[in-house]
N, C-alpha and C. Protein backbone atom coordinates (compact mmCIF):
# COMPACT_ATOMS: atom_id res chain seq x y z
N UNK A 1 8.01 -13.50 27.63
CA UNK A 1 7.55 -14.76 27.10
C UNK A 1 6.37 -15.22 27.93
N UNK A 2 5.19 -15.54 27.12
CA UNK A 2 3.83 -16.50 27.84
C UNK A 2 3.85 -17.52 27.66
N UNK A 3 3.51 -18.50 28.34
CA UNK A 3 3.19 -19.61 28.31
C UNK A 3 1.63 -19.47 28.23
N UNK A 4 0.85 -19.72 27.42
CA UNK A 4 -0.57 -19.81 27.79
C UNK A 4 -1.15 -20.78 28.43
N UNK A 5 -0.43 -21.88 28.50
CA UNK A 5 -0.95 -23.00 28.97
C UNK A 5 -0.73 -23.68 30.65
N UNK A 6 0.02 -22.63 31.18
CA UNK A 6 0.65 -22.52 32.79
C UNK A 6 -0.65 -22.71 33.32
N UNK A 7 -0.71 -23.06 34.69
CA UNK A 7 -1.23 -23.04 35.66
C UNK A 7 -3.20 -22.85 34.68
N UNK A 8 -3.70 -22.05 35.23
CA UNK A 8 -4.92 -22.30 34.74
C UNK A 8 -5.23 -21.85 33.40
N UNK A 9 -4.36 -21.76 32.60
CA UNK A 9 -4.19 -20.98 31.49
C UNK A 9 -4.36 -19.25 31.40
N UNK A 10 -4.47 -18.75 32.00
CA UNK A 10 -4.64 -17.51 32.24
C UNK A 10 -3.05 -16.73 31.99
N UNK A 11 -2.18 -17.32 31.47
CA UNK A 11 -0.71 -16.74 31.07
C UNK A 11 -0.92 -15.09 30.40
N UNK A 12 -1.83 -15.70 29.46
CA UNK A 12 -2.20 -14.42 28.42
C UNK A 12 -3.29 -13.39 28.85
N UNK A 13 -3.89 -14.01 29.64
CA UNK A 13 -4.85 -12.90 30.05
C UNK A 13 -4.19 -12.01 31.08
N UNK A 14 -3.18 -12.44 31.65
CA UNK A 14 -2.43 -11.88 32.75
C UNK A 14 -1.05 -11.11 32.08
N UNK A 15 -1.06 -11.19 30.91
CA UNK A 15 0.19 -10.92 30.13
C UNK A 15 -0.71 -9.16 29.85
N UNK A 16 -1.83 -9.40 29.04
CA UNK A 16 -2.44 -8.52 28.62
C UNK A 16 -3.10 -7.67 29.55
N UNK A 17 -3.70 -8.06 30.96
CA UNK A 17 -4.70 -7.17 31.57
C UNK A 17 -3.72 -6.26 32.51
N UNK A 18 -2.29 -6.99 33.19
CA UNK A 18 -1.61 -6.54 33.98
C UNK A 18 0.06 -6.04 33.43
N UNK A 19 0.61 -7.14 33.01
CA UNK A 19 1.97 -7.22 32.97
C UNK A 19 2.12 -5.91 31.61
N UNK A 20 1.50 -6.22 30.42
CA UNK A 20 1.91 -5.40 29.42
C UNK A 20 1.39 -3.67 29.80
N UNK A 21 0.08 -3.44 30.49
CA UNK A 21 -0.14 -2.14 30.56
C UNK A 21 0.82 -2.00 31.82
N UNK A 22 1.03 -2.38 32.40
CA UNK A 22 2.17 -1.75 33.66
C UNK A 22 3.64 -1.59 33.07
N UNK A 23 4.07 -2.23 32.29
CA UNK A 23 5.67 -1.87 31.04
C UNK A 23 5.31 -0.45 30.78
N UNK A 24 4.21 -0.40 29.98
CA UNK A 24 3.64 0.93 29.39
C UNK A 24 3.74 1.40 29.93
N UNK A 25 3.01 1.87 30.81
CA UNK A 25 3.03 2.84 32.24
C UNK A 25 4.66 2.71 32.49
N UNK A 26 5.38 2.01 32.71
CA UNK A 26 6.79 2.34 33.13
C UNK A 26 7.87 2.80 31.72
N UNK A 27 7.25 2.95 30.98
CA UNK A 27 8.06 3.53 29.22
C UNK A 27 9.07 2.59 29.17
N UNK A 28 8.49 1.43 29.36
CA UNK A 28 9.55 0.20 28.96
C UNK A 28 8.85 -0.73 28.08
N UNK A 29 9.42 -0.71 26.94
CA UNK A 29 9.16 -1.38 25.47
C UNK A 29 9.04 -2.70 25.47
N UNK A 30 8.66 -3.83 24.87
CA UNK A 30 8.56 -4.46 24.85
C UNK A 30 8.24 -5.66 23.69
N UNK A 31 8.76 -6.65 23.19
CA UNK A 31 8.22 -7.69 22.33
C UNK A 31 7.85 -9.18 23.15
N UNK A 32 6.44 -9.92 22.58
CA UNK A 32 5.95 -10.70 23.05
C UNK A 32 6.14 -12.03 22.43
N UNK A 33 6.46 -13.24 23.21
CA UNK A 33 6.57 -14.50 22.42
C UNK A 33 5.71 -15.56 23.37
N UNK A 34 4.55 -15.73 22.60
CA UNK A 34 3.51 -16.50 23.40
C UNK A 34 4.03 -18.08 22.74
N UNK A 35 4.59 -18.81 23.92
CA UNK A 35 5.51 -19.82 23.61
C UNK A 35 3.94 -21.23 23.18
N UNK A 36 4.34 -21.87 22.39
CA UNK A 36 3.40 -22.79 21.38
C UNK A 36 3.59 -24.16 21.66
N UNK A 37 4.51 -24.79 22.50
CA UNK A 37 5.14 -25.91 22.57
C UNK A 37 6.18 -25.74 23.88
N UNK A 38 6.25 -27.38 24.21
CA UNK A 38 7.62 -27.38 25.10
C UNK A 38 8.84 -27.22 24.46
N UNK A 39 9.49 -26.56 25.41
CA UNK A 39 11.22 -26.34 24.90
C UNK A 39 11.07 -25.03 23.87
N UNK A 40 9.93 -24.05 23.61
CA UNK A 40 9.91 -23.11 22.50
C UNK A 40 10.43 -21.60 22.97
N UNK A 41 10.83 -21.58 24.56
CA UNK A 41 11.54 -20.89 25.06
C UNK A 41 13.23 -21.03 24.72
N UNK A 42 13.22 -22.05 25.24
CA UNK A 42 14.43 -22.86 24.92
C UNK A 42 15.57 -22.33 23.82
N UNK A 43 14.33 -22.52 22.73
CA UNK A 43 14.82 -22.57 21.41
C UNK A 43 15.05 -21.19 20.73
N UNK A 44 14.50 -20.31 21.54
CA UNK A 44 14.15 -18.98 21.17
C UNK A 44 15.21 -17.84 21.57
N UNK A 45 15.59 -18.43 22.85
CA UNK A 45 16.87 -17.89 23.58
C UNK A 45 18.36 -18.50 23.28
N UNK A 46 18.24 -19.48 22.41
CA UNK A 46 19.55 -20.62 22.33
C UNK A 46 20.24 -19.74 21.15
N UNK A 47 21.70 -20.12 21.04
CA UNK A 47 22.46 -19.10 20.08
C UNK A 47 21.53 -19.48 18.39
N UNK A 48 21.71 -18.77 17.95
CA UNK A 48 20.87 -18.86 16.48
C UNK A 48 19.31 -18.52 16.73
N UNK A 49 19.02 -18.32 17.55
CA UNK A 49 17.42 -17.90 17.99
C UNK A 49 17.27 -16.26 18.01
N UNK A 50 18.44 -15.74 17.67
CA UNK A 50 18.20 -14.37 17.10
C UNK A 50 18.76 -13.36 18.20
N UNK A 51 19.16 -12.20 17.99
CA UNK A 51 19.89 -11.52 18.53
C UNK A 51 19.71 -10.58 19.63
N UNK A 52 20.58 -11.11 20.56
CA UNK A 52 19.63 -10.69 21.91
C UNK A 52 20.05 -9.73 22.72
N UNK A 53 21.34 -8.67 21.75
CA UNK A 53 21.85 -7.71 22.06
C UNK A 53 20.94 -6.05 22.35
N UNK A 54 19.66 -6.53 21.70
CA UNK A 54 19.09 -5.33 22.16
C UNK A 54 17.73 -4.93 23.68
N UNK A 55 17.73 -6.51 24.17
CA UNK A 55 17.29 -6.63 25.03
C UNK A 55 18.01 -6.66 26.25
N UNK A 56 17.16 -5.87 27.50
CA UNK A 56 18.13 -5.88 28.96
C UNK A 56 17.38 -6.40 29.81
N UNK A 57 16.20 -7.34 29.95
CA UNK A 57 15.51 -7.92 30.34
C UNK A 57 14.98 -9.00 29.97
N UNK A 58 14.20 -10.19 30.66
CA UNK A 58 13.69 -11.37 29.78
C UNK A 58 12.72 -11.49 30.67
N UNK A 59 11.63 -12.01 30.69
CA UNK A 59 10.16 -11.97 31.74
C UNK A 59 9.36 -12.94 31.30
N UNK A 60 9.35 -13.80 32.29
CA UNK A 60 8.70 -15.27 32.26
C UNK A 60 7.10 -15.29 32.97
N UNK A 61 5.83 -15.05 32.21
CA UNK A 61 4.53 -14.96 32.56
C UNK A 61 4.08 -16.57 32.34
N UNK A 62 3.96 -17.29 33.27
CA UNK A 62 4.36 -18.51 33.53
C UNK A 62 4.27 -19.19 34.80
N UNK A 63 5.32 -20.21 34.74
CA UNK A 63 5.24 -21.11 35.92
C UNK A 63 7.18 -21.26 35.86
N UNK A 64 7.58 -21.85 36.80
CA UNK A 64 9.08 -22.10 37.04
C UNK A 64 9.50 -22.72 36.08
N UNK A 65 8.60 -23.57 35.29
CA UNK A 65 9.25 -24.61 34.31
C UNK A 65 9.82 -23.70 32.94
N UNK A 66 8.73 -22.40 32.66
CA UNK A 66 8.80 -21.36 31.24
C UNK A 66 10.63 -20.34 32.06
N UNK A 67 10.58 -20.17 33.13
CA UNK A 67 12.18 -19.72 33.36
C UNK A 67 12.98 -20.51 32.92
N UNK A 68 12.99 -22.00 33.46
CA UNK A 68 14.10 -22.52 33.70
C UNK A 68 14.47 -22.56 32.13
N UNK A 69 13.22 -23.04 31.10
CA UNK A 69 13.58 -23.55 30.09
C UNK A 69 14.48 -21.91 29.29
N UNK A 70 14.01 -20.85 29.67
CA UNK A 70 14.46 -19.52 29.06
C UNK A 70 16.18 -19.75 29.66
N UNK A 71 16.35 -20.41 30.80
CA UNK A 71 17.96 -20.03 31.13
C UNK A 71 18.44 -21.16 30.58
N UNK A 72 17.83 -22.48 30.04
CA UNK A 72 18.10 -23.42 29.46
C UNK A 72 19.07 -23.04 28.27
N UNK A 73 17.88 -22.28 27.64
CA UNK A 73 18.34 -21.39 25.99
C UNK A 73 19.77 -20.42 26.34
N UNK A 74 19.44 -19.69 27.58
CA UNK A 74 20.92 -18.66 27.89
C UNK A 74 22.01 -19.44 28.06
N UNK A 75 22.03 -20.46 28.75
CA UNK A 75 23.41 -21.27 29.00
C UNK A 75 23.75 -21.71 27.97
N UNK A 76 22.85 -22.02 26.77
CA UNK A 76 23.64 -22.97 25.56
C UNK A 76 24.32 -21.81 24.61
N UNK A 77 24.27 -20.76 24.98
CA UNK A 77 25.01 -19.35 23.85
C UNK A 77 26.36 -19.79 24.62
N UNK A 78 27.18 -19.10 23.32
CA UNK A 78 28.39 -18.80 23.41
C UNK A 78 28.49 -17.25 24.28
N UNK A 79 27.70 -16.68 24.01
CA UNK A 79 28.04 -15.08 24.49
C UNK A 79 27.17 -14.78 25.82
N UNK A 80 26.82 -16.56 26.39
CA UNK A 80 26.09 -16.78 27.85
C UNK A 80 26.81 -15.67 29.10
N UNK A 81 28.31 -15.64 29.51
CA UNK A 81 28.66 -14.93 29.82
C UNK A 81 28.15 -13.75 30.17
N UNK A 82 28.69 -12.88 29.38
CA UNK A 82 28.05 -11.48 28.77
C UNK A 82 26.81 -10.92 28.86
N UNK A 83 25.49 -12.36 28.41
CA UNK A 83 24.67 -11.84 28.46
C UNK A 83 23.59 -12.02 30.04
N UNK A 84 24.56 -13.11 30.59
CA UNK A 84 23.81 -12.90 32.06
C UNK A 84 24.64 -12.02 33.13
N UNK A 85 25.05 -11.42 32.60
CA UNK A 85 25.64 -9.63 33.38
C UNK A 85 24.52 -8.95 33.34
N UNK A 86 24.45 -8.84 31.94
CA UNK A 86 23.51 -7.47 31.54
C UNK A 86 22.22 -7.79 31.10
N UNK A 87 21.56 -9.00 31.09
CA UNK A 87 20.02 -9.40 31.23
C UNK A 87 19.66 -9.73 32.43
N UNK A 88 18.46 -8.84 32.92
CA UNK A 88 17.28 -9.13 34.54
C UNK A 88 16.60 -10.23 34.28
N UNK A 89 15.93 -11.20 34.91
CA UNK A 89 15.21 -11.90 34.75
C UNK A 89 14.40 -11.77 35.51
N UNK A 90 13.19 -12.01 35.14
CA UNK A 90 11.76 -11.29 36.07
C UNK A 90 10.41 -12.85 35.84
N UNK A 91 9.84 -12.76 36.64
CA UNK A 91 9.18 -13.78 36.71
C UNK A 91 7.77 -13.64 37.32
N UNK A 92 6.38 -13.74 36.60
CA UNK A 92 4.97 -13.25 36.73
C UNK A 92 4.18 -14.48 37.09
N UNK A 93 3.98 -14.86 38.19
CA UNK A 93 3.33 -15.59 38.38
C UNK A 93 2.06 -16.36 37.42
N UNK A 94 2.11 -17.44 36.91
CA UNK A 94 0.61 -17.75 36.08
C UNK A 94 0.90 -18.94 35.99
N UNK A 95 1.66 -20.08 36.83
CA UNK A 95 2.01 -21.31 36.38
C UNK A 95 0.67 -22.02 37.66
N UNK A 96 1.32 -23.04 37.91
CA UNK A 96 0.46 -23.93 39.08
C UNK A 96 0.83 -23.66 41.17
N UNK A 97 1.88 -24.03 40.99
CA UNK A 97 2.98 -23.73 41.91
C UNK A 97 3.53 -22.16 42.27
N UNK A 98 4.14 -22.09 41.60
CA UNK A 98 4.56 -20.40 41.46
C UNK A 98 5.90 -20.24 42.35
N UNK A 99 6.18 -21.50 43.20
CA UNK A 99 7.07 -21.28 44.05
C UNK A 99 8.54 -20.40 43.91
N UNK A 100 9.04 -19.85 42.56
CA UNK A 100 10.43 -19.44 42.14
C UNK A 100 9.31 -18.15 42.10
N UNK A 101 8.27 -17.79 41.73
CA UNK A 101 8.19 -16.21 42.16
C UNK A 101 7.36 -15.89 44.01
N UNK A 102 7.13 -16.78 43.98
CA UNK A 102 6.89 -16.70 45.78
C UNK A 102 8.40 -16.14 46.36
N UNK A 103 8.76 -17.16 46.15
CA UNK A 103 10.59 -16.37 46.69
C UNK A 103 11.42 -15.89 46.23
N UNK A 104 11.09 -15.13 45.00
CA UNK A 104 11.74 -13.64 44.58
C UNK A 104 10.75 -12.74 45.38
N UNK A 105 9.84 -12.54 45.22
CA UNK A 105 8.75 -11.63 46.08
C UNK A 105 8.94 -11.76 47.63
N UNK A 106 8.82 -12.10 48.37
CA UNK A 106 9.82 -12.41 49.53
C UNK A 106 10.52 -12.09 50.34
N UNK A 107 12.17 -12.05 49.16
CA UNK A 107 13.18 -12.27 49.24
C UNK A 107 13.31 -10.47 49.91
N UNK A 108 12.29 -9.99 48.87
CA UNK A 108 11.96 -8.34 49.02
C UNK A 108 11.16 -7.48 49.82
N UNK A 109 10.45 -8.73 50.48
CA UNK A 109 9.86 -8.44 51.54
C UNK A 109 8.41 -7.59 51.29
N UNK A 110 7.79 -8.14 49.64
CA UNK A 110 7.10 -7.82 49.05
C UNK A 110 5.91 -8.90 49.38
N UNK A 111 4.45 -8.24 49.19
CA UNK A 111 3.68 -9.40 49.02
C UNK A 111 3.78 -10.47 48.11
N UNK A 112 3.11 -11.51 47.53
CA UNK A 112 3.33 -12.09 46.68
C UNK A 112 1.91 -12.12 45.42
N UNK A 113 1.91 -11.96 44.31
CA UNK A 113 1.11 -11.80 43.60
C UNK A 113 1.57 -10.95 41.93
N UNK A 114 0.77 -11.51 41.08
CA UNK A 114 0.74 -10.97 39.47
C UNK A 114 1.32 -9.28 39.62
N UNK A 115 0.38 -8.86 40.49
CA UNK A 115 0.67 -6.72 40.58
C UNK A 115 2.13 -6.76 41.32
N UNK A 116 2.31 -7.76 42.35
CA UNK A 116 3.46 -7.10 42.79
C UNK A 116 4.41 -7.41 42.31
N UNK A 117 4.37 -8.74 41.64
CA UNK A 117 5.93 -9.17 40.70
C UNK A 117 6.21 -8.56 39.72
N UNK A 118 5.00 -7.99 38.69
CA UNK A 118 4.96 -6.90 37.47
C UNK A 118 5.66 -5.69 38.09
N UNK A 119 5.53 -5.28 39.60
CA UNK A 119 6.11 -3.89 39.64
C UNK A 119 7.15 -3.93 40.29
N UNK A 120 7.68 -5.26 40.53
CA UNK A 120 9.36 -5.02 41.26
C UNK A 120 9.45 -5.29 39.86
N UNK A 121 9.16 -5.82 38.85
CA UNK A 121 10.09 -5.73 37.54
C UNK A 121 10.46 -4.48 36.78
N UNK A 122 8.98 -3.96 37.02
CA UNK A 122 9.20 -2.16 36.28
C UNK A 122 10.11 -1.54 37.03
N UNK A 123 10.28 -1.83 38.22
CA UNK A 123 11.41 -0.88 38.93
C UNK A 123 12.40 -1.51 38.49
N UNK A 124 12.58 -2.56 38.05
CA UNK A 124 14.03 -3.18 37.27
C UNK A 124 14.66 -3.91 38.87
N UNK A 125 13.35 -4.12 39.79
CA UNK A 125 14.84 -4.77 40.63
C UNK A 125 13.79 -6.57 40.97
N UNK A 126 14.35 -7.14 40.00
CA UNK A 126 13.57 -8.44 39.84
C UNK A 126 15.08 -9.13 40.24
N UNK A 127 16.09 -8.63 40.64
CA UNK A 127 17.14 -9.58 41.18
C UNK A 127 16.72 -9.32 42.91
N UNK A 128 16.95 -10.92 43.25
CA UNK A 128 17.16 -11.09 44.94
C UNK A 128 17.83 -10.04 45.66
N UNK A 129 19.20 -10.19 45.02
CA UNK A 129 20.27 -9.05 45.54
C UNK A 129 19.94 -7.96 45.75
N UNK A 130 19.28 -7.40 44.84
CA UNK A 130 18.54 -5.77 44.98
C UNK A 130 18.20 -5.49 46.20
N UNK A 131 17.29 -6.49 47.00
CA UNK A 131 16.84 -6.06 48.32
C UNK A 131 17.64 -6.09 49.28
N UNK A 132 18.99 -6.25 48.88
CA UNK A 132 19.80 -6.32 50.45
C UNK A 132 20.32 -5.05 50.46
């Protein structure tokens, strides 16, 4: 999910120049929802927002506010449970602040930046825990 309107607006240009050709490069598939409004994360992830059994990841190109509102949408499912076992959540710097991917990057003892948060995600280890 983009926010285009994060931080200097550059959501989408950073979606397109970095984040999507580095998936590619890692043969990990992908669908895009360049969010249009507040709460359109929200609404997108909330039960009736469509079926989210075939996804094992969710990736916020953004600012902290485009996560929170994506776990906003996960907590209001019934099958919330379940699906925060088996969904990663990954987070690309492009908001103002950036502070929730400053300290996932970090946490890993990674620099902090667009290339390096895109590639702890392709390695699939966009959880904290991973690095211990």
């Amino acid at each position: 999910m983009v926010n285009p309107c994060s931080g200097k607006k550059k959501g989408l240009f950073f979606y397109n120049t970095v984040v999507r050709r580095m998936l590619s490069e890692s043969n990990c598939s992908c669908d895009l929802l360049i969010t249009t409004h507040a709460g359109h994360a929200t609404d997108r992830l909330r039960e009736g927002g469509g079926d989210l059994s075939i996804y094992n990841g969710v990736i916020a190109v953004g600012g902290d506010g485009l996560l929170y509102e994506m776990l906003q949408g996960m907590e209001s499912r019934g099958d919330r449970t379940e699906l925060m076992k088996r969904i990663t959540f990954g987070i690309v710097p492009a908001g103002s602040g950036n502070g929730l991917a400053a300290s996932v990057v970090h946490a890993r003892g990674e620099a902090d930046g667009i290339l390096e948060n895109t590639f702890i995600i392709c390695k699939n280890g966009s959880k904290v825990s991973d690095a211990e």
